[in-house]
N, C-alpha and C. Protein backbone atom coordinates (compact mmCIF):
# COMPACT_ATOMS: atom_id res chain seq x y z
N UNK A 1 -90.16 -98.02 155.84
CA UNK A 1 -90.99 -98.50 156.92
C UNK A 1 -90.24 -99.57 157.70
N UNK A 2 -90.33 -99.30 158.75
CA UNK A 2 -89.94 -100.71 159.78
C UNK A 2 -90.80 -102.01 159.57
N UNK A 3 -89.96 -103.01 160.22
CA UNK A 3 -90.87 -104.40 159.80
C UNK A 3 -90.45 -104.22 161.26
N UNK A 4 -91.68 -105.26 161.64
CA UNK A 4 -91.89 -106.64 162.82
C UNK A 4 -91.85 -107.68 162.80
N UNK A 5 -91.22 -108.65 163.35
CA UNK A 5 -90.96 -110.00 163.39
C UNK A 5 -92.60 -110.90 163.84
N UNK A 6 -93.54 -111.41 163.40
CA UNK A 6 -94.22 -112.22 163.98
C UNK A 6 -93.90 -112.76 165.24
N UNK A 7 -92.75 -113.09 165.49
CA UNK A 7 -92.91 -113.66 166.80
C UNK A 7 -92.80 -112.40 168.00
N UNK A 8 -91.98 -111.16 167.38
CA UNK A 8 -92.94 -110.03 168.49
C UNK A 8 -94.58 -109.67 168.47
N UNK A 9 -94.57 -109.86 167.37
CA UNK A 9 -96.12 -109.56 167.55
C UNK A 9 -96.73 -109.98 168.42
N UNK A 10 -96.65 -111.26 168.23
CA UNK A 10 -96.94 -112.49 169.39
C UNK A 10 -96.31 -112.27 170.81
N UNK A 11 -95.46 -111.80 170.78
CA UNK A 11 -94.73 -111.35 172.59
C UNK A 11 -95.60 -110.50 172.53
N UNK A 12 -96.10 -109.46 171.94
CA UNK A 12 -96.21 -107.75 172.66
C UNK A 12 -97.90 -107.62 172.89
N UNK A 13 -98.48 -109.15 171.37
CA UNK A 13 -100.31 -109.16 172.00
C UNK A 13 -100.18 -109.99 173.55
N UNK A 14 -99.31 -111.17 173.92
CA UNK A 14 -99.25 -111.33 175.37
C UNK A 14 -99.12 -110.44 176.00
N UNK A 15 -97.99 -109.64 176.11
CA UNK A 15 -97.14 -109.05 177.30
C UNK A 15 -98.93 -107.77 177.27
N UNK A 16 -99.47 -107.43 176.65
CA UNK A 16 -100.86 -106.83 176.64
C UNK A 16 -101.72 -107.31 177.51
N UNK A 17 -102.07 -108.61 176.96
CA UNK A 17 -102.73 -109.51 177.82
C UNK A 17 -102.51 -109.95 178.88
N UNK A 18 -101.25 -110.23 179.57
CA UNK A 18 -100.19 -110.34 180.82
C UNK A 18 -100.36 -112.23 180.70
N UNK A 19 -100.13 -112.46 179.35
CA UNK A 19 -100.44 -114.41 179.33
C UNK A 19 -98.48 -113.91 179.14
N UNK A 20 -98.04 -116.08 178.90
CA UNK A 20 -97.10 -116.14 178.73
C UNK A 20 -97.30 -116.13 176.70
N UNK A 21 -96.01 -115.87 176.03
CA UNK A 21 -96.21 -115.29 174.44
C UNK A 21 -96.64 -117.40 174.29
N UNK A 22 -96.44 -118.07 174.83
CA UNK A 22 -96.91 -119.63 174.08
C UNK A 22 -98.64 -119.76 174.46
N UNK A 23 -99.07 -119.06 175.04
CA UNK A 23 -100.32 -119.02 175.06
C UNK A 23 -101.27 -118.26 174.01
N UNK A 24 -100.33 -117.50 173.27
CA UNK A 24 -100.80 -117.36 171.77
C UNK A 24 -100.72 -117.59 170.93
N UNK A 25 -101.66 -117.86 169.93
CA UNK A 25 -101.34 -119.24 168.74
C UNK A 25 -101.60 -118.65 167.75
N UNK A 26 -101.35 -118.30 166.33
CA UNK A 26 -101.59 -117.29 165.04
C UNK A 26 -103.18 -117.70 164.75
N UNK A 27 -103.82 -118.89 165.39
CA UNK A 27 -105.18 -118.93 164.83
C UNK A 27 -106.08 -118.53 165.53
N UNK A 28 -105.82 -117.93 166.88
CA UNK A 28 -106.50 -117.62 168.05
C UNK A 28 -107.17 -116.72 167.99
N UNK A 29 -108.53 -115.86 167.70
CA UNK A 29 -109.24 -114.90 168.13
C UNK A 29 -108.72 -113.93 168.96
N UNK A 30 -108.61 -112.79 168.82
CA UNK A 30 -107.99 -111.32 169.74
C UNK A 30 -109.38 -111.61 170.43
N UNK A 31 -110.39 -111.36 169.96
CA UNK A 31 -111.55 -111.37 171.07
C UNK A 31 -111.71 -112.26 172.26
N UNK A 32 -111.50 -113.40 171.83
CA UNK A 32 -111.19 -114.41 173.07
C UNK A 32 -110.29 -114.85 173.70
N UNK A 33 -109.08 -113.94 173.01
CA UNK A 33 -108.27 -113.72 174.02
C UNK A 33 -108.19 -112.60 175.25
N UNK A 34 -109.61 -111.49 175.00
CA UNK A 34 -109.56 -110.81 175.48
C UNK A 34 -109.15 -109.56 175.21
N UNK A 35 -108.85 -109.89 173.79
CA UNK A 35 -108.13 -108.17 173.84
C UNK A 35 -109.24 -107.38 173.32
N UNK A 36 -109.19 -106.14 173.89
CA UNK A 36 -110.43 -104.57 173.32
C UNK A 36 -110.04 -103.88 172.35
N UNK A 37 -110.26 -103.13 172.69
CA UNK A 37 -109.99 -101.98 171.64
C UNK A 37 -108.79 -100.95 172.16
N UNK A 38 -109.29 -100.69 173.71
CA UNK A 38 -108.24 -100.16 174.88
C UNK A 38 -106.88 -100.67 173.96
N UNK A 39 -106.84 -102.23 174.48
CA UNK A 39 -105.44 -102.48 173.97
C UNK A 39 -105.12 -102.65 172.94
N UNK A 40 -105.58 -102.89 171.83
CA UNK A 40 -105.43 -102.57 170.82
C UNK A 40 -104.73 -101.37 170.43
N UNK A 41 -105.27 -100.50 170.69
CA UNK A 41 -104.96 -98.96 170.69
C UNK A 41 -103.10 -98.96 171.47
N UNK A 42 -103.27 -99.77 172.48
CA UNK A 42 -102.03 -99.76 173.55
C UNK A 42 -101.16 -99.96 172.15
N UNK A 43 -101.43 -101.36 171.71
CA UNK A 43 -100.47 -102.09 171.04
C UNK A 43 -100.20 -101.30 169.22
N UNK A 44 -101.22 -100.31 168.72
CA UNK A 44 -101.26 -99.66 167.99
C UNK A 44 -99.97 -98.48 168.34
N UNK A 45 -99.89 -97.94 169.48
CA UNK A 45 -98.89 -96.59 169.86
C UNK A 45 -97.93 -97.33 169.61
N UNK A 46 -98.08 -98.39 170.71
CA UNK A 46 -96.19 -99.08 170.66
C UNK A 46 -95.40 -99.21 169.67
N UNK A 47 -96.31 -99.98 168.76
CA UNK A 47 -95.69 -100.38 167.19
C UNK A 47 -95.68 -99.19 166.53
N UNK A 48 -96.67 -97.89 166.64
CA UNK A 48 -96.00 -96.88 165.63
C UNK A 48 -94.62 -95.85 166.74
N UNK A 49 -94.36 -96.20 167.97
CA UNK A 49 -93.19 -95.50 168.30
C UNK A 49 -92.12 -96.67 168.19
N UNK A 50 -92.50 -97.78 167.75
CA UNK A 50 -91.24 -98.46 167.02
C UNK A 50 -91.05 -98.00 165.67
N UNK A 51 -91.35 -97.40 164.87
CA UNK A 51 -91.76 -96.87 163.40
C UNK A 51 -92.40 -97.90 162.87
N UNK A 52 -93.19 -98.73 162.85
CA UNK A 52 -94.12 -99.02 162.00
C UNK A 52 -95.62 -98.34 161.65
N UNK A 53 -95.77 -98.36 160.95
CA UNK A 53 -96.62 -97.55 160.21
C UNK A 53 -97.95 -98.26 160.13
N UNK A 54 -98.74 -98.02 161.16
CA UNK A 54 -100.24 -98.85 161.51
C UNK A 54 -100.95 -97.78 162.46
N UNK A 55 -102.16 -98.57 161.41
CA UNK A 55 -103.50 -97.51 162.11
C UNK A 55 -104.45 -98.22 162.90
N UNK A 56 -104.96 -97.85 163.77
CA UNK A 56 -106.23 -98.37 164.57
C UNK A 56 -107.23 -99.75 163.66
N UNK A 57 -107.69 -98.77 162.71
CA UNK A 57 -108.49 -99.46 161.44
C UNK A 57 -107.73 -100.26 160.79
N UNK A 58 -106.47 -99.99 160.35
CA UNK A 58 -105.73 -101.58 159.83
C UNK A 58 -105.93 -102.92 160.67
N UNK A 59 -105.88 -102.93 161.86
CA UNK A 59 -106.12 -104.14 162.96
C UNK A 59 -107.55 -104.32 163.34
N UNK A 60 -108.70 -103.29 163.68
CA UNK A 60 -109.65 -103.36 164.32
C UNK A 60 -110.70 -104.45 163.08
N UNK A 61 -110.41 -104.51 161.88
CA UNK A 61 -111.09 -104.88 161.14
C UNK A 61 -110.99 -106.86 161.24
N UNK A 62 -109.83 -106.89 161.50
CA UNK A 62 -108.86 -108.51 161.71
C UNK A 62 -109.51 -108.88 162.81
N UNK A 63 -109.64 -110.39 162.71
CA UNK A 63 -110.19 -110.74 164.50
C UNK A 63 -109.10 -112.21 164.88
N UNK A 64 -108.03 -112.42 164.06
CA UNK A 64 -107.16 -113.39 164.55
C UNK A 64 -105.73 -112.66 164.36
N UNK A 65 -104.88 -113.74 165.17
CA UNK A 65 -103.39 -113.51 164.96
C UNK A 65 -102.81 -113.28 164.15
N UNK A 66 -102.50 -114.20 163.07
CA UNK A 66 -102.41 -114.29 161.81
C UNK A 66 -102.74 -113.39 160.65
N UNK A 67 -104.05 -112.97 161.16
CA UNK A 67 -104.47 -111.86 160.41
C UNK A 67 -103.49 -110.63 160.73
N UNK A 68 -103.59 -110.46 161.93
CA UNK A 68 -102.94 -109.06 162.64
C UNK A 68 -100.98 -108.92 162.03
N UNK A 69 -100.97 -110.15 161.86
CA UNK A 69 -99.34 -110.36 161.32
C UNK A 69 -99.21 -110.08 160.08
N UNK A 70 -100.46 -110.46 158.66
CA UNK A 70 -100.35 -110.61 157.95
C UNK A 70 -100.51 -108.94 157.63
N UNK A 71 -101.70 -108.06 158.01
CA UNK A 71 -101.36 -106.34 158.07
C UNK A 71 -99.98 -106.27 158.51
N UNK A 72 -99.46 -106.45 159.78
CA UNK A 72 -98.10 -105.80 160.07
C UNK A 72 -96.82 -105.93 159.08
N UNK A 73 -97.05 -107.10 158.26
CA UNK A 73 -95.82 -107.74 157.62
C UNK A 73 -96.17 -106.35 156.13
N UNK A 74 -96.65 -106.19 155.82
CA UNK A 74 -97.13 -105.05 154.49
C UNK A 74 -96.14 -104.03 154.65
């Protein structure tokens, strides 16, 4: 399986959101940052045509950063 670096994670939930990546903080809410499900889903394709190996339901269940890093890092 491929890994991801946390700090892409953090670039690629911005570059989603169209913030700059320091406007996301690992304790921050996806919901209040705005992100859906839409992108979610966006950011779900990307990372599995990087080969990582993630499902919709691995993330949709998480509602912070940190969380979302701590699935990707597995």
């Amino acid at each position: 399986m491929t890994r991801i670096d946390p700090a892409q994670i953090t670039a690629d939930i911005a570059e989603t959101l169209g913030v700059p990546a320091a406007e996301v903080a690992p304790d921050d809410r996806l919901d209040d940052l705005g992100l859906d499900s839409i992108r979610t889903m966006e950011l779900v394709e990307r990372w599995r045509a990087a080969g990582i190996d993630i499902e919709f339901a691995d993330l949709a269940a998480e509602r912070d950063v940190a969380a979302w890093i701590a699935v990707l890092a597995r």
